[in-house]
PDB file of N, CA and C in Angstrom:
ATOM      1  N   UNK A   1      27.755  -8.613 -26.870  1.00  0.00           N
ATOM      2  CA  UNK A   1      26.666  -9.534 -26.683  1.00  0.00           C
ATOM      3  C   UNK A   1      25.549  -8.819 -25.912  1.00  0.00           C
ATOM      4  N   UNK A   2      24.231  -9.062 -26.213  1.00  0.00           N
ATOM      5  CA  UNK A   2      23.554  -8.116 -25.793  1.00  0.00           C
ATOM      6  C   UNK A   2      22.202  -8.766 -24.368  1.00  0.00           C
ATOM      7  N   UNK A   3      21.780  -8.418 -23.668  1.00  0.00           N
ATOM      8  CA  UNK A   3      21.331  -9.171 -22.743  1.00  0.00           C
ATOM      9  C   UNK A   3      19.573  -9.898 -23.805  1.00  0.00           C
ATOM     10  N   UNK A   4      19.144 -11.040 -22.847  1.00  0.00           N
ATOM     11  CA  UNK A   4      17.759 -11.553 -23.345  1.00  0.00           C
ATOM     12  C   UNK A   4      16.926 -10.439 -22.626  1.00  0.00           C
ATOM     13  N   UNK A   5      15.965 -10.466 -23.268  1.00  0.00           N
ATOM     14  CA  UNK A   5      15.050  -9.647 -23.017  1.00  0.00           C
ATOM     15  C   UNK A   5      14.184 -10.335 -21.418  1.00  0.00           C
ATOM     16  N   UNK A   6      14.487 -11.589 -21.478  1.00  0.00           N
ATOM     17  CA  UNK A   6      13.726 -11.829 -20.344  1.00  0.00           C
ATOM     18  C   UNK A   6      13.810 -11.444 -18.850  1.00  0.00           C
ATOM     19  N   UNK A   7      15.484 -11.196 -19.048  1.00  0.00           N
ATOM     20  CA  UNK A   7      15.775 -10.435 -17.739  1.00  0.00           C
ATOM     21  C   UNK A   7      15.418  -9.404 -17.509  1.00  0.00           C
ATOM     22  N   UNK A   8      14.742  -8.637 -18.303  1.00  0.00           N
ATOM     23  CA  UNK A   8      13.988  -6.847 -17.841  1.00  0.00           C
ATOM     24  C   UNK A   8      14.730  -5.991 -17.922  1.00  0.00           C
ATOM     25  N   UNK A   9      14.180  -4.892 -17.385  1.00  0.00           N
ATOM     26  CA  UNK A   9      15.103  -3.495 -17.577  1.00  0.00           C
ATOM     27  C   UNK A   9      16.007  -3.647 -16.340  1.00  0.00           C
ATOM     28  N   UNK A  10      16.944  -2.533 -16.531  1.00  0.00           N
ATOM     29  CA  UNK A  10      17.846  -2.453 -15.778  1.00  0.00           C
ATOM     30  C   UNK A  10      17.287  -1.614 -14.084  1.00  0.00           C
ATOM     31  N   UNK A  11      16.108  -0.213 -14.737  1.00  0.00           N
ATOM     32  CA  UNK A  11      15.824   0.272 -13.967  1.00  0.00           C
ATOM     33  C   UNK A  11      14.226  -0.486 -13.230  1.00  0.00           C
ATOM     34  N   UNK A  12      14.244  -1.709 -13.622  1.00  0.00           N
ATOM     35  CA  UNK A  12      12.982  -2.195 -12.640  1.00  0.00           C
ATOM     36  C   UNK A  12      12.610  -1.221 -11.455  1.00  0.00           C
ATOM     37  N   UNK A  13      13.655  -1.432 -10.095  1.00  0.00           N
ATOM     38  CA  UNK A  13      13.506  -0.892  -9.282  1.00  0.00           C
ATOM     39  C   UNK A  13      12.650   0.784  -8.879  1.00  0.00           C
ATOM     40  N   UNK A  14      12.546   1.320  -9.979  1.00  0.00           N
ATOM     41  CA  UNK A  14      11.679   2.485 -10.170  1.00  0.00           C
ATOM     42  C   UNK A  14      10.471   2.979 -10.422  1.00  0.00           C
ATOM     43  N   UNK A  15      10.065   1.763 -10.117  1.00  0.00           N
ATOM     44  CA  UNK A  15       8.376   1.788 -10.101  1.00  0.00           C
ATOM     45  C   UNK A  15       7.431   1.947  -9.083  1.00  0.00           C
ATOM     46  N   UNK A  16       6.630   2.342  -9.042  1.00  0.00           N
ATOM     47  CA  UNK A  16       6.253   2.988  -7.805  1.00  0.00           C
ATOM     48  C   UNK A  16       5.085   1.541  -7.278  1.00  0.00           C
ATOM     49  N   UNK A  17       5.559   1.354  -5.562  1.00  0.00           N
ATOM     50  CA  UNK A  17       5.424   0.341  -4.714  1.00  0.00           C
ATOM     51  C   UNK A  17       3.719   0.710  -4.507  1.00  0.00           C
ATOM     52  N   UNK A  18       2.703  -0.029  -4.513  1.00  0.00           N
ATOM     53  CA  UNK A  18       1.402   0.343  -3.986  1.00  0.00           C
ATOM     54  C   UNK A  18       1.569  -0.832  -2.548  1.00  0.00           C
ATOM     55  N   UNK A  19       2.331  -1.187  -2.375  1.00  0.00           N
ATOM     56  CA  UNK A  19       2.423  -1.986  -1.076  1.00  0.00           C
ATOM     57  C   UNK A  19       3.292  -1.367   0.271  1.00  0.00           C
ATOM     58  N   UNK A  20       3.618  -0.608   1.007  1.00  0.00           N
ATOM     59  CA  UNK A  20       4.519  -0.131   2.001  1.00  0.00           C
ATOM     60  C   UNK A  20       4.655  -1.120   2.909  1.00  0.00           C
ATOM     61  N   UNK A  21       5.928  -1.401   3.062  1.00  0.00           N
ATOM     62  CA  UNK A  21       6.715  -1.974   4.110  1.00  0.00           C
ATOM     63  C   UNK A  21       6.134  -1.523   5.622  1.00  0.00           C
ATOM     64  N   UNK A  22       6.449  -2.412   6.781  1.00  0.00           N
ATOM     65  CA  UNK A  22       5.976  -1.894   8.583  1.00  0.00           C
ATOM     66  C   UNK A  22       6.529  -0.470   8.771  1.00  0.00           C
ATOM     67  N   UNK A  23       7.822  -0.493   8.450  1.00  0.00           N
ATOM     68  CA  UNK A  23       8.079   1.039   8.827  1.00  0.00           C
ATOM     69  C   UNK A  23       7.788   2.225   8.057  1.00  0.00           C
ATOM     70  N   UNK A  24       7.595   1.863   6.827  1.00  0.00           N
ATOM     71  CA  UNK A  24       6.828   2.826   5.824  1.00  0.00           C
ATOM     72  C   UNK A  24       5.949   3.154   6.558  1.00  0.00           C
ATOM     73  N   UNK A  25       5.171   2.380   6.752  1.00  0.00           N
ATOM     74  CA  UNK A  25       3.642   2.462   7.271  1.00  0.00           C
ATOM     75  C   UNK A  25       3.916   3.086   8.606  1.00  0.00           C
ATOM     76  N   UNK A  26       4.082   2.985   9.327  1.00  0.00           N
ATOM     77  CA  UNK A  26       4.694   3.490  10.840  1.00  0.00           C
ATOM     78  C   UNK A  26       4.912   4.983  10.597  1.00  0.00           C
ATOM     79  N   UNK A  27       5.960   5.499   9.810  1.00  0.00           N
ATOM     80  CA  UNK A  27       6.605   6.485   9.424  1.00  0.00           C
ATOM     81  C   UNK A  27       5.546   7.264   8.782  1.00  0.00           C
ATOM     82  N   UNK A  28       4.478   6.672   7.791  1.00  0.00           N
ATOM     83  CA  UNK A  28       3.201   7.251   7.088  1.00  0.00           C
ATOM     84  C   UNK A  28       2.609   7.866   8.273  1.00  0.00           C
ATOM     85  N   UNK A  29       1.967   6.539   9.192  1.00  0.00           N
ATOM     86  CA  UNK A  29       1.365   6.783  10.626  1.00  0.00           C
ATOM     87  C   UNK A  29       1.731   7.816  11.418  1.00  0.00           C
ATOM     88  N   UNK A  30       2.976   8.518  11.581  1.00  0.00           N
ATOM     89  CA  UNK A  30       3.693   9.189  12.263  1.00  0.00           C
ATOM     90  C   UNK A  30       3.628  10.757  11.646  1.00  0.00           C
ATOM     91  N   UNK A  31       3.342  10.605  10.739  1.00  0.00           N
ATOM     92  CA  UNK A  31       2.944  12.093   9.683  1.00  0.00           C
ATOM     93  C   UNK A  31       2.046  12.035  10.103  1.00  0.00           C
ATOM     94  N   UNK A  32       1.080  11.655   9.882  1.00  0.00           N
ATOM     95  CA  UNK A  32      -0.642  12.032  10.183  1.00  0.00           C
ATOM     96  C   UNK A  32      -0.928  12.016  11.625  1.00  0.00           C
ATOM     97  N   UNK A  33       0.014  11.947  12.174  1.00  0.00           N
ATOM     98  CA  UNK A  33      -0.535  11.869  13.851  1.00  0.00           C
ATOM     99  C   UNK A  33      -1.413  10.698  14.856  1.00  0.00           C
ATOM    100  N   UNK A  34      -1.105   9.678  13.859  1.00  0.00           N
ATOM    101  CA  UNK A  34      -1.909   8.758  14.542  1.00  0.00           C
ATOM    102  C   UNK A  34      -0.685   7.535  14.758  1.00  0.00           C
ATOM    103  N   UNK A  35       0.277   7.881  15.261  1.00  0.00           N
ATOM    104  CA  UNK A  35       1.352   7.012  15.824  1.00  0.00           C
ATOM    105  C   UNK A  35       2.199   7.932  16.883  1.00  0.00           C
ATOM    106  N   UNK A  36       2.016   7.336  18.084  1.00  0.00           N
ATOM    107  CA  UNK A  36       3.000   7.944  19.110  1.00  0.00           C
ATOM    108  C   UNK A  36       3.704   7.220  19.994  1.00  0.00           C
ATOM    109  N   UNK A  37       5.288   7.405  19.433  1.00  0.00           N
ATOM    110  CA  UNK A  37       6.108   6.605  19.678  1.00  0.00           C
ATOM    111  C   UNK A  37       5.840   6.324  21.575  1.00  0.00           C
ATOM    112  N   UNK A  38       5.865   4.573  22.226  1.00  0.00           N
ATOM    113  CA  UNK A  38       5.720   5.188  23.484  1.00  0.00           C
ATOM    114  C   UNK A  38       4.266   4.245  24.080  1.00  0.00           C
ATOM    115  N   UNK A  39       3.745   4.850  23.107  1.00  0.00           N
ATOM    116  CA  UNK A  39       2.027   4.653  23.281  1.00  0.00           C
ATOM    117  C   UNK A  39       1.725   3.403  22.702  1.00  0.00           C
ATOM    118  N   UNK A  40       2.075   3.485  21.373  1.00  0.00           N
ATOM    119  CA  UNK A  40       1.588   2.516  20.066  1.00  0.00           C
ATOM    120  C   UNK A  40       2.472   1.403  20.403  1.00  0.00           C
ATOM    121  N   UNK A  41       2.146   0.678  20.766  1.00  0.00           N
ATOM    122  CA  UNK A  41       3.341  -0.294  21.116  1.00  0.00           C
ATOM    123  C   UNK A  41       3.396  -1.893  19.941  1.00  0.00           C
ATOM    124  N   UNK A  42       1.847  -1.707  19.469  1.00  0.00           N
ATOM    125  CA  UNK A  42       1.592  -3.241  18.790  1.00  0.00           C
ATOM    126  C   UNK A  42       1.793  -2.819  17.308  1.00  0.00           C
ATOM    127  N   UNK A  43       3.064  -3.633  16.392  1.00  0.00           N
ATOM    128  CA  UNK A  43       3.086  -3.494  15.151  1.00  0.00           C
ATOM    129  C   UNK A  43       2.267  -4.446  14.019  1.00  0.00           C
ATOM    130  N   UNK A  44       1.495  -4.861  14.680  1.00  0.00           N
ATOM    131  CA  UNK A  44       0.807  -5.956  13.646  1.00  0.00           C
ATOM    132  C   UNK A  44      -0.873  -5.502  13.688  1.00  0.00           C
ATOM    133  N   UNK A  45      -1.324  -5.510  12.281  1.00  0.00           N
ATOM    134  CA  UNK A  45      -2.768  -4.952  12.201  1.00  0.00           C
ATOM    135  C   UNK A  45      -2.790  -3.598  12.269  1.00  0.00           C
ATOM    136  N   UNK A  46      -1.621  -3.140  11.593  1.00  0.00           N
ATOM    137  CA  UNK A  46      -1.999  -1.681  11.379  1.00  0.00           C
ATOM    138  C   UNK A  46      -2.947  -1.247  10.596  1.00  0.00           C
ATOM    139  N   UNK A  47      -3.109  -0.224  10.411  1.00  0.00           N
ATOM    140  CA  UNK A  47      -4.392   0.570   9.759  1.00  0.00           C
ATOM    141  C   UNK A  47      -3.497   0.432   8.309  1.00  0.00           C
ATOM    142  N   UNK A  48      -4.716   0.932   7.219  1.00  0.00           N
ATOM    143  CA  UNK A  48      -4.095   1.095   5.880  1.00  0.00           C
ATOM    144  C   UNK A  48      -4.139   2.858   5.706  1.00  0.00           C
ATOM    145  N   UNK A  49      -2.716   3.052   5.130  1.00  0.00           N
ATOM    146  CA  UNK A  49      -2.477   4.302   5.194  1.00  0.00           C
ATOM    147  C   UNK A  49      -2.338   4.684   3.174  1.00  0.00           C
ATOM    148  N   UNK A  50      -2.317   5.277   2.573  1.00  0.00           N
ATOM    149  CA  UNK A  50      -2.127   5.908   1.241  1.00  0.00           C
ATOM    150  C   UNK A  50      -0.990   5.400   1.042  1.00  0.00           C
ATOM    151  N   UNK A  51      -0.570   5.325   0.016  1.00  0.00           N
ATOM    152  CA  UNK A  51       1.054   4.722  -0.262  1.00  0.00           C
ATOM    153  C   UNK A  51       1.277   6.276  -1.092  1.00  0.00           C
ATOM    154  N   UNK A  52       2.784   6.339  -0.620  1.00  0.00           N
ATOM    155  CA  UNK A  52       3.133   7.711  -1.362  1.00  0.00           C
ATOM    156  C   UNK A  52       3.644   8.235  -2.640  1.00  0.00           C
TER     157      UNK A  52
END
């Protein structure tokens, strides 16, 4: 029996996110040097960083 098509592919999950999660973003932040653990203390209203 074969699945409906409405349920999608199997590999959905492999598409690339243009949205990053807080710690994505944090972790993005943390590459570029503009997050220091310590310092940065407020997680809300972060900057927009490139999605990877």
């Amino acid at each position: 029996m074969s699945r409906h098509p409405s349920y999608g592919k199997a590999s959905k999950g492999d598409k690339k996110r243009n949205v990053l999660k807080r710690f994505e973003r944090i972790d993005t932040l943390r590459k570029l040097g503009k997050w220091v653990d310590g310092k940065n203390k407020k997680v809300t209203g972060l900057p927009k960083t490139p999605s990877k």
